[in-house]
C-alpha atoms as a PDB file:
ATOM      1  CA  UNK A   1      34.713 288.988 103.904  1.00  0.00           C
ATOM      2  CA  UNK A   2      34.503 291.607 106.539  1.00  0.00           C
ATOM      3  CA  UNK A   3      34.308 288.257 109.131  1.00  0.00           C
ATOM      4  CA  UNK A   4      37.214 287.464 107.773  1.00  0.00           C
ATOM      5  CA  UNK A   5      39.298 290.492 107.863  1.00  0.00           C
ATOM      6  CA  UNK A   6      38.639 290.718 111.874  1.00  0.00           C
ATOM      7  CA  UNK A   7      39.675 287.325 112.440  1.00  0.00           C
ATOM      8  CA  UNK A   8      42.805 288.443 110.379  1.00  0.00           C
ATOM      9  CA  UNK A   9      43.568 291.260 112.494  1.00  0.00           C
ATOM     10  CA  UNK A  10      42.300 292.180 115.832  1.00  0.00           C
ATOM     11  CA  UNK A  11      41.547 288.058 116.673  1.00  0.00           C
ATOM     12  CA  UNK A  12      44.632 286.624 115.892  1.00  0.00           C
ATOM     13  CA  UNK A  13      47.900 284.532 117.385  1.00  0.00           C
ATOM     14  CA  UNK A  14      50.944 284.863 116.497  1.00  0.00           C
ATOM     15  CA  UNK A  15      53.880 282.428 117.646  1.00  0.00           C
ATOM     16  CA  UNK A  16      57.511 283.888 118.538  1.00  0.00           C
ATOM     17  CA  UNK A  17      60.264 281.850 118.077  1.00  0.00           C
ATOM     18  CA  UNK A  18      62.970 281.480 120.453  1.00  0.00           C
ATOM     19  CA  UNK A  19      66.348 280.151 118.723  1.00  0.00           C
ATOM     20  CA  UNK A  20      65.296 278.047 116.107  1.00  0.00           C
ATOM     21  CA  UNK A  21      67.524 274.602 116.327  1.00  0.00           C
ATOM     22  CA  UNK A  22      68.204 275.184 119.611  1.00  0.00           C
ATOM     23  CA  UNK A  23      65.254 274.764 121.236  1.00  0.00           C
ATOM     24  CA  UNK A  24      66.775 272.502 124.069  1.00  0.00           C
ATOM     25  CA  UNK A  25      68.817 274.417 125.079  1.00  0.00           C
ATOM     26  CA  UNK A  26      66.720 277.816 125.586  1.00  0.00           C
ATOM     27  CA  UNK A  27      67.330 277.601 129.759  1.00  0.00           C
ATOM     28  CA  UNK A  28      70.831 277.629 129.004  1.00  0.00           C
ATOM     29  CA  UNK A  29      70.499 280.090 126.516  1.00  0.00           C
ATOM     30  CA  UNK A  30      68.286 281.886 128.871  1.00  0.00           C
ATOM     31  CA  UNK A  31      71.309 282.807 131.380  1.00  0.00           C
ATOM     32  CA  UNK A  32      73.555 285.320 129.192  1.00  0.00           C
ATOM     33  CA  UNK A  33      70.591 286.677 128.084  1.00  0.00           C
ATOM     34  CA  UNK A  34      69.445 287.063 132.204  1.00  0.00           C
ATOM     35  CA  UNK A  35      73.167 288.841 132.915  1.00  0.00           C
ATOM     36  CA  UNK A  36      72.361 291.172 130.031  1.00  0.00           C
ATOM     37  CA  UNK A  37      69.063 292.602 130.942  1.00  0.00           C
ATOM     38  CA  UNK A  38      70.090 292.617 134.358  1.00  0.00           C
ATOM     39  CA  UNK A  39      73.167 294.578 133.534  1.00  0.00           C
ATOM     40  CA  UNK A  40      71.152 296.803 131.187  1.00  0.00           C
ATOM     41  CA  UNK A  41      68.595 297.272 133.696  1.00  0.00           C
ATOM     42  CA  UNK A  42      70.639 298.080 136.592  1.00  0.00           C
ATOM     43  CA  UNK A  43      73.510 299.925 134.699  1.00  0.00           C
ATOM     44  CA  UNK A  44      70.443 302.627 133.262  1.00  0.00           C
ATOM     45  CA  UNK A  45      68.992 302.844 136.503  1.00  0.00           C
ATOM     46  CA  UNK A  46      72.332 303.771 138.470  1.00  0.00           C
ATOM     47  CA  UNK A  47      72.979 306.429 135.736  1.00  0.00           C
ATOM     48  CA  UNK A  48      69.407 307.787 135.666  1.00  0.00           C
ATOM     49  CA  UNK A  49      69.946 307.843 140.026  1.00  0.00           C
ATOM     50  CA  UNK A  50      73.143 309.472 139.672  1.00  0.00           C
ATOM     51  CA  UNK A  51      71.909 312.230 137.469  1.00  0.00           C
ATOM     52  CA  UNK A  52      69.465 312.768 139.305  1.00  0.00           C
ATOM     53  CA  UNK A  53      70.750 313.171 142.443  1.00  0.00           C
ATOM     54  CA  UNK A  54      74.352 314.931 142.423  1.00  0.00           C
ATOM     55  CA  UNK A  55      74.174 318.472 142.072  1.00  0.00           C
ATOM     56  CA  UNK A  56      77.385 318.560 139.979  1.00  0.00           C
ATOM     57  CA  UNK A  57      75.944 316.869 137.241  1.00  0.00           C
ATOM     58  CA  UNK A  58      72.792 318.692 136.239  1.00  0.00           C
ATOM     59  CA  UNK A  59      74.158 319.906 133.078  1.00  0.00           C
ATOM     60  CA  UNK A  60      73.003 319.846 130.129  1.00  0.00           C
ATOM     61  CA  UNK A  61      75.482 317.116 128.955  1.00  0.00           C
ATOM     62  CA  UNK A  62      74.018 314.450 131.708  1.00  0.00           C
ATOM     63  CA  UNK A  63      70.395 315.181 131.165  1.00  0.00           C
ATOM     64  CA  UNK A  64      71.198 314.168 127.632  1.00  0.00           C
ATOM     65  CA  UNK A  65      72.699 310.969 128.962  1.00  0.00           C
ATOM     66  CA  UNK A  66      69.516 310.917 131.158  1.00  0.00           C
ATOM     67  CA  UNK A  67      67.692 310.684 128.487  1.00  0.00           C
ATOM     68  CA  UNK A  68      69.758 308.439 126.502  1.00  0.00           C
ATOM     69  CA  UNK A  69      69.461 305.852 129.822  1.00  0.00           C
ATOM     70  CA  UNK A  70      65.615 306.291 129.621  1.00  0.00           C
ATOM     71  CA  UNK A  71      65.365 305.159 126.362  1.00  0.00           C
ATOM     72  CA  UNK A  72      67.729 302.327 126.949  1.00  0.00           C
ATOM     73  CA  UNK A  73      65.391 301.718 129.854  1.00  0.00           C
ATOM     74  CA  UNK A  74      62.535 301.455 127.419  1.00  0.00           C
ATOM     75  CA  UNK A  75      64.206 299.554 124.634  1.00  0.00           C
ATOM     76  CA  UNK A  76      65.463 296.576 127.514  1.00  0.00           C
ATOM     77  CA  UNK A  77      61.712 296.825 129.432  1.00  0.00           C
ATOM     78  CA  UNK A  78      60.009 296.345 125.487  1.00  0.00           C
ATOM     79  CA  UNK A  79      61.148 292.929 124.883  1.00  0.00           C
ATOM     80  CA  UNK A  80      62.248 291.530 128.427  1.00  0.00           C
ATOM     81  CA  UNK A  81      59.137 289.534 128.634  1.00  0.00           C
ATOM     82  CA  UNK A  82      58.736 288.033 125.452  1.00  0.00           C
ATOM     83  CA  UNK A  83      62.053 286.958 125.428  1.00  0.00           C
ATOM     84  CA  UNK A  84      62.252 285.546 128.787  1.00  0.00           C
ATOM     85  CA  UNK A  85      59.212 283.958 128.343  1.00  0.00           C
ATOM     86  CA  UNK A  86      59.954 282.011 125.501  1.00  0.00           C
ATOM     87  CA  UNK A  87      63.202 281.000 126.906  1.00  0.00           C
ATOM     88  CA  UNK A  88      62.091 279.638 130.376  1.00  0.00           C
ATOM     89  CA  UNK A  89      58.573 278.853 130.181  1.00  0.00           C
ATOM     90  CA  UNK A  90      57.675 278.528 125.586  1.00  0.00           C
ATOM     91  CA  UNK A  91      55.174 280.659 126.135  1.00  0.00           C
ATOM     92  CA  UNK A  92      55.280 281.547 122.499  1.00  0.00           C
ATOM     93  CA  UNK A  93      51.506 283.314 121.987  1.00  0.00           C
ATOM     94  CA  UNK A  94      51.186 286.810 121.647  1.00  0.00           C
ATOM     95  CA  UNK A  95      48.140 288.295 120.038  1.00  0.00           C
ATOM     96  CA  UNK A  96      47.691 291.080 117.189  1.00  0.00           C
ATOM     97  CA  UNK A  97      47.410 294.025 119.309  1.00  0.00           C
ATOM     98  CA  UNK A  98      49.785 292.988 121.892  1.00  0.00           C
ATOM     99  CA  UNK A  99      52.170 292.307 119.163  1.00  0.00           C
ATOM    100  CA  UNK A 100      51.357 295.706 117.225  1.00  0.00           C
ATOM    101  CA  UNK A 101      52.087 297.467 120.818  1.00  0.00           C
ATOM    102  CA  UNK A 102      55.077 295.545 121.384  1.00  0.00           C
ATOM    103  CA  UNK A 103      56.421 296.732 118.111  1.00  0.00           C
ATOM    104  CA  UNK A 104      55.263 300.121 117.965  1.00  0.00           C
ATOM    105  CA  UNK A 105      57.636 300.759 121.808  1.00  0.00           C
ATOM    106  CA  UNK A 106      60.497 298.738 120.325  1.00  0.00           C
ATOM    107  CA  UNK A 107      60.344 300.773 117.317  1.00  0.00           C
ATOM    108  CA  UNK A 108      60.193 304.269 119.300  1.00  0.00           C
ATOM    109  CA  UNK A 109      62.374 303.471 121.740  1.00  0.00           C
ATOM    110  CA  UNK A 110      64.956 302.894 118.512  1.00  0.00           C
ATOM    111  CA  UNK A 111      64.117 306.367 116.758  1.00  0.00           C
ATOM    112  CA  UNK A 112      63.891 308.339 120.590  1.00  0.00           C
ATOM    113  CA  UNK A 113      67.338 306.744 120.573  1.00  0.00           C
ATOM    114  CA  UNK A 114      69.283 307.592 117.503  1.00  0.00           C
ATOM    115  CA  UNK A 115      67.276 311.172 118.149  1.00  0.00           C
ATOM    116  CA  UNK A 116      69.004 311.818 121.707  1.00  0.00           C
ATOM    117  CA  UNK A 117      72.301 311.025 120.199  1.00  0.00           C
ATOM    118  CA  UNK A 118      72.157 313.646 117.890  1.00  0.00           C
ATOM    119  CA  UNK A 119      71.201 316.077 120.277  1.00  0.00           C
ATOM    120  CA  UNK A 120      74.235 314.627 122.196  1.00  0.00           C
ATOM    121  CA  UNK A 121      76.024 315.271 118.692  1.00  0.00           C
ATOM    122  CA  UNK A 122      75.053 318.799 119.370  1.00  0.00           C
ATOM    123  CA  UNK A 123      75.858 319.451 122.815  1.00  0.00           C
ATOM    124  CA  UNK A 124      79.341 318.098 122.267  1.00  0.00           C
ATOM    125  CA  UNK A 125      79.780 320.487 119.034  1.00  0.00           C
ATOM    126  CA  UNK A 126      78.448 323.516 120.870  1.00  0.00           C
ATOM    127  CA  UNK A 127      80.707 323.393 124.030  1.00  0.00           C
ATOM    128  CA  UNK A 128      83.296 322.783 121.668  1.00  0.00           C
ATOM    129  CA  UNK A 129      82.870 325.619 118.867  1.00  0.00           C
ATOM    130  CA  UNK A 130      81.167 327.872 121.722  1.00  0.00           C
ATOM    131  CA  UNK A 131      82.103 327.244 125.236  1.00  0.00           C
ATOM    132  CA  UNK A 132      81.496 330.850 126.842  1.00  0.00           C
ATOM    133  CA  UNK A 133      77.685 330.572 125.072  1.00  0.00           C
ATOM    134  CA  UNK A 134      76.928 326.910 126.100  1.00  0.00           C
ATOM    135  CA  UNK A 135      74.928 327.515 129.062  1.00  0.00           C
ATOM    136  CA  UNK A 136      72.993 330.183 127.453  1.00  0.00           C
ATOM    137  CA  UNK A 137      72.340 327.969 124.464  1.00  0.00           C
ATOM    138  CA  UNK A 138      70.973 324.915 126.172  1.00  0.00           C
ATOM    139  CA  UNK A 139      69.223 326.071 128.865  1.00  0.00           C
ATOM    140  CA  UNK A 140      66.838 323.626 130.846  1.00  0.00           C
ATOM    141  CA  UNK A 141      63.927 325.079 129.005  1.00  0.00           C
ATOM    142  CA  UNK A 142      65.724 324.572 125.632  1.00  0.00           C
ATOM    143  CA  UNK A 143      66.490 320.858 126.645  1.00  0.00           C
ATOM    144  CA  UNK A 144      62.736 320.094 127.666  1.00  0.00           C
ATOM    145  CA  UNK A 145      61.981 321.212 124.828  1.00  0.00           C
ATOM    146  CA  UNK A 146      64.455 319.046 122.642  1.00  0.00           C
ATOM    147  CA  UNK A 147      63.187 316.035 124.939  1.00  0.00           C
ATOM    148  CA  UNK A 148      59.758 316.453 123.814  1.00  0.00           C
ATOM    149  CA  UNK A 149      60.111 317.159 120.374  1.00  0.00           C
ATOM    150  CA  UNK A 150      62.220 313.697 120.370  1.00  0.00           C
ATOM    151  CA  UNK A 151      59.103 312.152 121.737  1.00  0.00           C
ATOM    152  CA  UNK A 152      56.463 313.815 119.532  1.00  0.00           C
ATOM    153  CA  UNK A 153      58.731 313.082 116.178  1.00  0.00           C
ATOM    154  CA  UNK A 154      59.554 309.393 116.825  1.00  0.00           C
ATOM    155  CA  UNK A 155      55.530 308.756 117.751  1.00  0.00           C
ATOM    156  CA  UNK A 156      54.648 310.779 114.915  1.00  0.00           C
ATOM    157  CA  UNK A 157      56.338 309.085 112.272  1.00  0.00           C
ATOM    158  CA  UNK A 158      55.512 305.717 113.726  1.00  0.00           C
ATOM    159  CA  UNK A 159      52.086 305.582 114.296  1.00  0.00           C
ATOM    160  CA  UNK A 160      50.807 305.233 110.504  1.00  0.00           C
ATOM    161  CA  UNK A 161      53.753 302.289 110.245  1.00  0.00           C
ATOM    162  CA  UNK A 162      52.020 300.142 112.876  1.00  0.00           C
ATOM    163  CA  UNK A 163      48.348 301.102 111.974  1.00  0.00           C
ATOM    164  CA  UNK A 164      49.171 300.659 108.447  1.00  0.00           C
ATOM    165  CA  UNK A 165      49.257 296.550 109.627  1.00  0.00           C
ATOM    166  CA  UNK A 166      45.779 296.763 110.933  1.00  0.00           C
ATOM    167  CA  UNK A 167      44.730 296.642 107.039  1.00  0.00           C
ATOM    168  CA  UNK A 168      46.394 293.332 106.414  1.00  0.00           C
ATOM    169  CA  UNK A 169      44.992 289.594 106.056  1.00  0.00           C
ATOM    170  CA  UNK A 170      46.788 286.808 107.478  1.00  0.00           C
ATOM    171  CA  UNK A 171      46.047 283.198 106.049  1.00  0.00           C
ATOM    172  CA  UNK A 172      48.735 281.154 106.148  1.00  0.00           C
ATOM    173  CA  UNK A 173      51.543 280.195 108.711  1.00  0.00           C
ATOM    174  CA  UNK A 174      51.103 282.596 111.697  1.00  0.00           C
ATOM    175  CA  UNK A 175      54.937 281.917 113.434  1.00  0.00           C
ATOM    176  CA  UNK A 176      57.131 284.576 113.809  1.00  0.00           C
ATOM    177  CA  UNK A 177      61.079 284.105 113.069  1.00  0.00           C
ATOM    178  CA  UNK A 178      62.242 286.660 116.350  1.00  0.00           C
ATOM    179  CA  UNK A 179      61.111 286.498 120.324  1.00  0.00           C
ATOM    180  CA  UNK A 180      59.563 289.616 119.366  1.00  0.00           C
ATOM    181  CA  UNK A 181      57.306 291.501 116.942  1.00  0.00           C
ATOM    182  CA  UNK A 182      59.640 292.957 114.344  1.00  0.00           C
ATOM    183  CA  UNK A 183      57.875 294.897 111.103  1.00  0.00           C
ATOM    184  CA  UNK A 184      59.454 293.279 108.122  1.00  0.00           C
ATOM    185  CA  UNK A 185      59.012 289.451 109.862  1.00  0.00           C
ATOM    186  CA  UNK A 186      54.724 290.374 110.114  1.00  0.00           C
ATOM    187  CA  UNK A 187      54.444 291.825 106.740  1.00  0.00           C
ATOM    188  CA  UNK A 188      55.973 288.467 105.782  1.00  0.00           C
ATOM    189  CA  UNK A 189      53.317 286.468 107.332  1.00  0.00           C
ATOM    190  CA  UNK A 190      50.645 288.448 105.431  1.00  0.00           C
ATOM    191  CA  UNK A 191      48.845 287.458 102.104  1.00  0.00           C
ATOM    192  CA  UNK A 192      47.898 290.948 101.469  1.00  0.00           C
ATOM    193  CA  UNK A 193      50.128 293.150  99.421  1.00  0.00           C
ATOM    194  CA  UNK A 194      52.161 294.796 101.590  1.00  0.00           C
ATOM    195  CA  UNK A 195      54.014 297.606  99.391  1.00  0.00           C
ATOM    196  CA  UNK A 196      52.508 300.410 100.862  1.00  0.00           C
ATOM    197  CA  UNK A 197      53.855 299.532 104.719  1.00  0.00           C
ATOM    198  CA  UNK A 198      57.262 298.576 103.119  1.00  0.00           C
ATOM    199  CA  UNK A 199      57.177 302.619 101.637  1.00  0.00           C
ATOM    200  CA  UNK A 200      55.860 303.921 104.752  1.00  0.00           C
ATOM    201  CA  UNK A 201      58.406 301.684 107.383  1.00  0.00           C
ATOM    202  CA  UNK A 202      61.443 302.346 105.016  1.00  0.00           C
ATOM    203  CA  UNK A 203      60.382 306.691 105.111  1.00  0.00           C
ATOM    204  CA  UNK A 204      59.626 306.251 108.679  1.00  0.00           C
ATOM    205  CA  UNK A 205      63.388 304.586 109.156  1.00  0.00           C
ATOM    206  CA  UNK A 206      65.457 307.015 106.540  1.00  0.00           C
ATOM    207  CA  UNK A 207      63.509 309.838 107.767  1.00  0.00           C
ATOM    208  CA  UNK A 208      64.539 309.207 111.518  1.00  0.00           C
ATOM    209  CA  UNK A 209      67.637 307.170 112.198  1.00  0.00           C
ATOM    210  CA  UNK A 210      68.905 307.867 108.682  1.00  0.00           C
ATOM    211  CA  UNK A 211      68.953 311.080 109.271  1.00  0.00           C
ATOM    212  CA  UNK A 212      70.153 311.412 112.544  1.00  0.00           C
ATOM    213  CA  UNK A 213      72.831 309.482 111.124  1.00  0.00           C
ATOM    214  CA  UNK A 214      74.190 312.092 108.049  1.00  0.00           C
ATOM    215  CA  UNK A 215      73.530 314.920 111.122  1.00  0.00           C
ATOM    216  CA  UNK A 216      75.772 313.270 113.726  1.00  0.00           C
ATOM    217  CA  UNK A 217      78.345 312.926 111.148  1.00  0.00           C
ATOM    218  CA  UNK A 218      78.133 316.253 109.932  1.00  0.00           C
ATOM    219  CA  UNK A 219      78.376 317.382 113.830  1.00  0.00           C
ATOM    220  CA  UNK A 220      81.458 315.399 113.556  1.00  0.00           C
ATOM    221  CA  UNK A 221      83.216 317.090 110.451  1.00  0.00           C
ATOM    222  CA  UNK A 222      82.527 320.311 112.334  1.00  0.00           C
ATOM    223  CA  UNK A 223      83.654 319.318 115.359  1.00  0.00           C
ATOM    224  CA  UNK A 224      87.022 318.000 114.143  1.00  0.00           C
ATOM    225  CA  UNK A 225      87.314 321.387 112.068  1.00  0.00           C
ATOM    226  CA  UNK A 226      87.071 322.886 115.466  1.00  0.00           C
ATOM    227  CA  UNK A 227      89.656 321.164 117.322  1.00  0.00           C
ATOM    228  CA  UNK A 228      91.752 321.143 114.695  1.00  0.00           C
ATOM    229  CA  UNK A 229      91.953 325.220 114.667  1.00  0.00           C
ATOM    230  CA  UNK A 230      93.000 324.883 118.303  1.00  0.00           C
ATOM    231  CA  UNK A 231      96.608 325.896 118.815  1.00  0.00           C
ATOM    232  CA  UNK A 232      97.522 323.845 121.611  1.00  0.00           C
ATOM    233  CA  UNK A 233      97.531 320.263 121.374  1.00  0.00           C
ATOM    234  CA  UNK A 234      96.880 319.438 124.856  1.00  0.00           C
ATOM    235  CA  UNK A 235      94.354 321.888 124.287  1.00  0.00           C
ATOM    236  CA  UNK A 236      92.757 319.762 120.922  1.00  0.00           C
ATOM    237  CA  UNK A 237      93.386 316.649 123.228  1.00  0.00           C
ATOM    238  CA  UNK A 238      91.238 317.562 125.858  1.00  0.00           C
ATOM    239  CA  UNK A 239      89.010 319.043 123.865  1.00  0.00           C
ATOM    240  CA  UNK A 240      88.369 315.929 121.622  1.00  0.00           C
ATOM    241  CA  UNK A 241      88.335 312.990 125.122  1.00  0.00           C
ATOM    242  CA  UNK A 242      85.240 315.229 125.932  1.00  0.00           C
ATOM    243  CA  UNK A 243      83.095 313.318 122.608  1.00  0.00           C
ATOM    244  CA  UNK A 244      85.097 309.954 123.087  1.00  0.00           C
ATOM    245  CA  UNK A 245      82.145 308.849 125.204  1.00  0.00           C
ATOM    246  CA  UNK A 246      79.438 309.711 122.572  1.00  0.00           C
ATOM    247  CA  UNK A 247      81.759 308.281 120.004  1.00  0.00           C
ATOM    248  CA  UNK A 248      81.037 305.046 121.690  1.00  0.00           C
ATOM    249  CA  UNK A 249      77.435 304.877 122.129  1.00  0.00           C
ATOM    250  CA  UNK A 250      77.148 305.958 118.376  1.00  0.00           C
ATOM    251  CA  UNK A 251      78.907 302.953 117.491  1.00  0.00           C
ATOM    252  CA  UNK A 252      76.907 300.615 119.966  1.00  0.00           C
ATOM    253  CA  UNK A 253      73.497 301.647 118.310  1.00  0.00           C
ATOM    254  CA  UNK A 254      74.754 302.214 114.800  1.00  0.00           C
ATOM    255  CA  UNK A 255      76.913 298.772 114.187  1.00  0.00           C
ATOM    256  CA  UNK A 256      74.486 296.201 115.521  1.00  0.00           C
ATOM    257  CA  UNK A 257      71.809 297.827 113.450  1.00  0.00           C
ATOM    258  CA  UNK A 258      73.470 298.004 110.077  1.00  0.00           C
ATOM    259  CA  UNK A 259      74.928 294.254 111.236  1.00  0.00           C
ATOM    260  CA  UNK A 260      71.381 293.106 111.412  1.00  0.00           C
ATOM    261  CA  UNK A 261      70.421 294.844 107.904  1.00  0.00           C
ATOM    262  CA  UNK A 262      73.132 293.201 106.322  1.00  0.00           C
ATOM    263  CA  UNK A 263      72.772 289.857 107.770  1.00  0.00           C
ATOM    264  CA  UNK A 264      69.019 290.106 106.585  1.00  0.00           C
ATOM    265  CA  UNK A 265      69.405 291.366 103.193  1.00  0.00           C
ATOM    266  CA  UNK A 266      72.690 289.229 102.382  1.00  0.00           C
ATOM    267  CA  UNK A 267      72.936 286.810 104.544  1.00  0.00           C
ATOM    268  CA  UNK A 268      70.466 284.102 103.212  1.00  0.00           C
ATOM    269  CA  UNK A 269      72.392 281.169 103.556  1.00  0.00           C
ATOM    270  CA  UNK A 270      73.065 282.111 107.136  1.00  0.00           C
ATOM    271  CA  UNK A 271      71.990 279.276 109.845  1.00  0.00           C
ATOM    272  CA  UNK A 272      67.896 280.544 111.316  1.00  0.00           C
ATOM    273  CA  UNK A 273      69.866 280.863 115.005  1.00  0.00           C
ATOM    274  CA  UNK A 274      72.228 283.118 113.343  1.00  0.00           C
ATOM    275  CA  UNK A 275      69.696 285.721 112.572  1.00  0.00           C
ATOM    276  CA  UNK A 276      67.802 285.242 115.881  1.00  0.00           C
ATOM    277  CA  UNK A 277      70.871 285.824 117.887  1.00  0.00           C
ATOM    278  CA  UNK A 278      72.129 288.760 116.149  1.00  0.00           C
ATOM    279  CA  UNK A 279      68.645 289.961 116.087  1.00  0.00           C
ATOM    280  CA  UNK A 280      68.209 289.563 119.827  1.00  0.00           C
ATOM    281  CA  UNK A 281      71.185 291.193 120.877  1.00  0.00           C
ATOM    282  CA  UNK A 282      71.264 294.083 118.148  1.00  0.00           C
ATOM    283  CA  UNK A 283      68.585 295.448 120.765  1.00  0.00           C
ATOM    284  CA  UNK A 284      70.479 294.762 124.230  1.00  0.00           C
ATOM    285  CA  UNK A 285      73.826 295.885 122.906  1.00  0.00           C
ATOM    286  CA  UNK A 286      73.093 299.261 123.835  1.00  0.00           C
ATOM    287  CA  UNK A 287      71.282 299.176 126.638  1.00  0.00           C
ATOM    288  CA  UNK A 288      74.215 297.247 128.176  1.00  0.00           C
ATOM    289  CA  UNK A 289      77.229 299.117 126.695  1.00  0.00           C
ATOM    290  CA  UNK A 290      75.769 302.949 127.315  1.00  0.00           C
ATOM    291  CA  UNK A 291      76.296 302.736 130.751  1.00  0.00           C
ATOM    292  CA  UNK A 292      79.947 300.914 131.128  1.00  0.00           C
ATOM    293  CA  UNK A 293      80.830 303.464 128.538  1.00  0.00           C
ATOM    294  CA  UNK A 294      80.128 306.719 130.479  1.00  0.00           C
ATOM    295  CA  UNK A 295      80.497 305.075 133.481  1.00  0.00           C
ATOM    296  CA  UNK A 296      84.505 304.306 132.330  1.00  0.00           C
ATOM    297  CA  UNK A 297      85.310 307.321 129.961  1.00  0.00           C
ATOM    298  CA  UNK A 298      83.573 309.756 131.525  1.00  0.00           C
ATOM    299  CA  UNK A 299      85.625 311.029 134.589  1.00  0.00           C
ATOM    300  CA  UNK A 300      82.651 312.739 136.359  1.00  0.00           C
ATOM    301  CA  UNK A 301      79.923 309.837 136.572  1.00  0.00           C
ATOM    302  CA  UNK A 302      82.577 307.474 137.113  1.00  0.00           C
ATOM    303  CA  UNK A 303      83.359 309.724 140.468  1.00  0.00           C
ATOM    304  CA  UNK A 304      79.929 309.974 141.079  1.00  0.00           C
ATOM    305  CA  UNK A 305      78.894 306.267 140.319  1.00  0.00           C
ATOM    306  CA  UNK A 306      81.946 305.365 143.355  1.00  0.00           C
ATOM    307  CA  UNK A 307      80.502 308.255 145.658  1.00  0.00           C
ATOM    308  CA  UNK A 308      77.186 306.256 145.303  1.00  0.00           C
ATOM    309  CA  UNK A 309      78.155 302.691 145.607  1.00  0.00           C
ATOM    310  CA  UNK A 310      80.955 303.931 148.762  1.00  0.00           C
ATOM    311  CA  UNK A 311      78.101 305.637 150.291  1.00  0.00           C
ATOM    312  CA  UNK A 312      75.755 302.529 150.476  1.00  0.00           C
ATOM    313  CA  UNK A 313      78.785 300.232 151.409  1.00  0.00           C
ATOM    314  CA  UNK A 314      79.305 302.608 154.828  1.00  0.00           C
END
C-alpha cells in the first residue's frame, strides 16, 4: 500500500489542458494571451522602476502600489510558463511537486494580493480621516512591517492547504481541466476523500481574501463618512479622486474572482472553453489593469511614467 501511496503522490503526472475544443487553434490563441503577459509584465516593471527611482514618490501610498506591482509580478511570472507552454509547444506534463509549487505561488500571490489592497484601503482612509498624522502613522518602519506580515500571513495559512494534498491517492484519470494547477480541479482527480482539504482551502480563502474583503468595505463606509463631513465640495471632491485609483484595482481582483466562483458553482452547462478562458484570464486581469489604472488616474505616476519614457526617448 505504502508503494502505492508514493506512486500516488510524489511520482506522478499530471496533464494541463489548454482550451479544451480548441485545441487547433492554441497558436492563435496563444497571441492575446502573449500581449497580456507582456503588458502585465512590462506595465509592473515600469511602476516598480518608477517607484523606485523618483524621489517624489517614496510615500507611503506608492510603496503600497510597489507592493501591489510585486505581487502582480508574481501572480503573471506563476503561470507564464505553463500556459505558454501548452499553447505553443503541448507540453502538457507537469509533475506532483512541480504542480503543488505551482499552486502554492499562484495561491499566495492571490492572498499577498487582496492583503496589500487592504492596507491600500487603509492608507487611503488615514490620509483622509487624519492628514496632519499620516506620515507619523505609516512610517517606513510601520510599512515594512505591514509588508512582511502580508507575507508571513498568506504563507501561513497556505502551507497546510497544499501539504494537506500530499495525503491523497490518485487512481484514475490524471488530466487537469486549467493550464495550471488549481486546488479544487486536483482534489477532483483524487479517489481519496477529500473533505478535510475542502475545510482547510475554503478557511484558508474566507479567512484571507474574505476578509480583506468585509475590511476594505468597512474602510469604505468610513471613508465616505469622512468626506461626507467635509464642508466644501471641491474639498469632498478632491478628497474622494484620491481612492478612485484603489477603487479600480479592487474591482479588477474582486470581479474576475467571484466571476470564476460563479461560473464554477452555477455554470454547469457552460461550454469546457468557457471555464478555461475565464479561468485563465481571472488571473491576468489584474496584473494587466493595475498598472493602466494608476498609470491614468493617478496624476503623479502618470507624470513620472512620461518623465521616464521622455528621458529614454532623448
Amino acid at each position: 500500500m505504502s508503494s502505492f501511496q508514493n506512486f500516488t503522490s510524489s511520482s506522478i503526472i499530471f496533464l494541463l489542458t489548454g482550451v479544451p475544443g480548441l485545441e487547433a487553434f492554441h497558436t492563435w490563441i496563444s497571441i492575446p494571451f502573449c500581449f497580456l503577459y507582456a503588458t502585465a509584465l512590462s506595465g509592473n516593471s515600469l511602476i516598480l522602476f518608477v517607484i523606485t527611482t523618483q524621489p517624489s514618490l517614496h510615500e507611503p501610498m506608492y510603496y503600497f502600489l510597489s507592493m501591489l506591482s510585486t505581487t502582480d509580478l508574481g501572480l503573471s511570472i506563476s503561470t507564464l510558463v505553463t500556459m505558454l507552454g501548452i499553447f505553443w509547444f503541448n507540453a502538457r506534463e507537469i509533475n506532483f511537486n512541480a504542480c503543488l509549487s505551482q499552486m502554492f505561488f499562484i495561491k499566495l500571490f492571490t492572498v499577498m494580493e487582496s492583503s496589500v489592497l487592504l492596507a491600500m484601503a487603509f492608507d487611503r482612509f488615514v490620509a483622509i480621516s487624519n492628514p496632519l498624522r499620516y506620515a507619523t502613522i505609516l512610517t517606513h518602519y510601520r510599512i515594512a512591517q505591514i509588508g512582511v506580515a502580508i507575507v508571513i500571513r498568506g504563507t501561513l495559512m497556505l502551507i497546510p492547504m497544499v501539504a494537506l494534498l500530499k495525503r491523497l491517492s490518485f487512481c484514475s484519470s490524471h488530466v487537469l481541466h486549467h493550464s495550471y494547477c488549481f486546488h479544487p480541479d486536483v482534489m477532483k482527480l483524487s479517489c481519496t476523500d477529500t473533505r478535510i482539504n475542502s475545510a482547510v482551502g475554503l478557511t484558508a480563502m474566507i479567512s484571507t481574501v474574505g476578509v480583506d474583503s468585509v475590511f476594505i468595505l468597512l474602510s469604505y463606509v468610513l471613508i465616505i463618512r469622512t468626506v461626507l463631513s467635509i464642508a466644501s465640495p471641491e474639498e469632498r471632491r478632491k478628497a474622494f479622486s484620491t481612492c478612485v485609483s484603489h477603487i479600480g484595482a479592487v474591482a479588477v481582483f474582486y470581479i474576475p474572482l467571484i466571476s470564476l466562483s460563479f461560473v464554477h458553482r452555477f455554470g454547469k452547462g457552460a461550454p469546457p472553453y468557457v471555464h478555461t478562458l475565464i479561468a485563465n484570464t481571472y488571473l491576468l486581469i489584474p496584473p494587466v489593469m493595475n498598472p493602466i489604472i494608476y498609470s491614468v488616474k493617478t496624476k503623479q505616476i502618470r507624470r513620472a511614467v512620461i518623465k521616464i519614457l521622455h528621458s529614454k526617448e532623448t
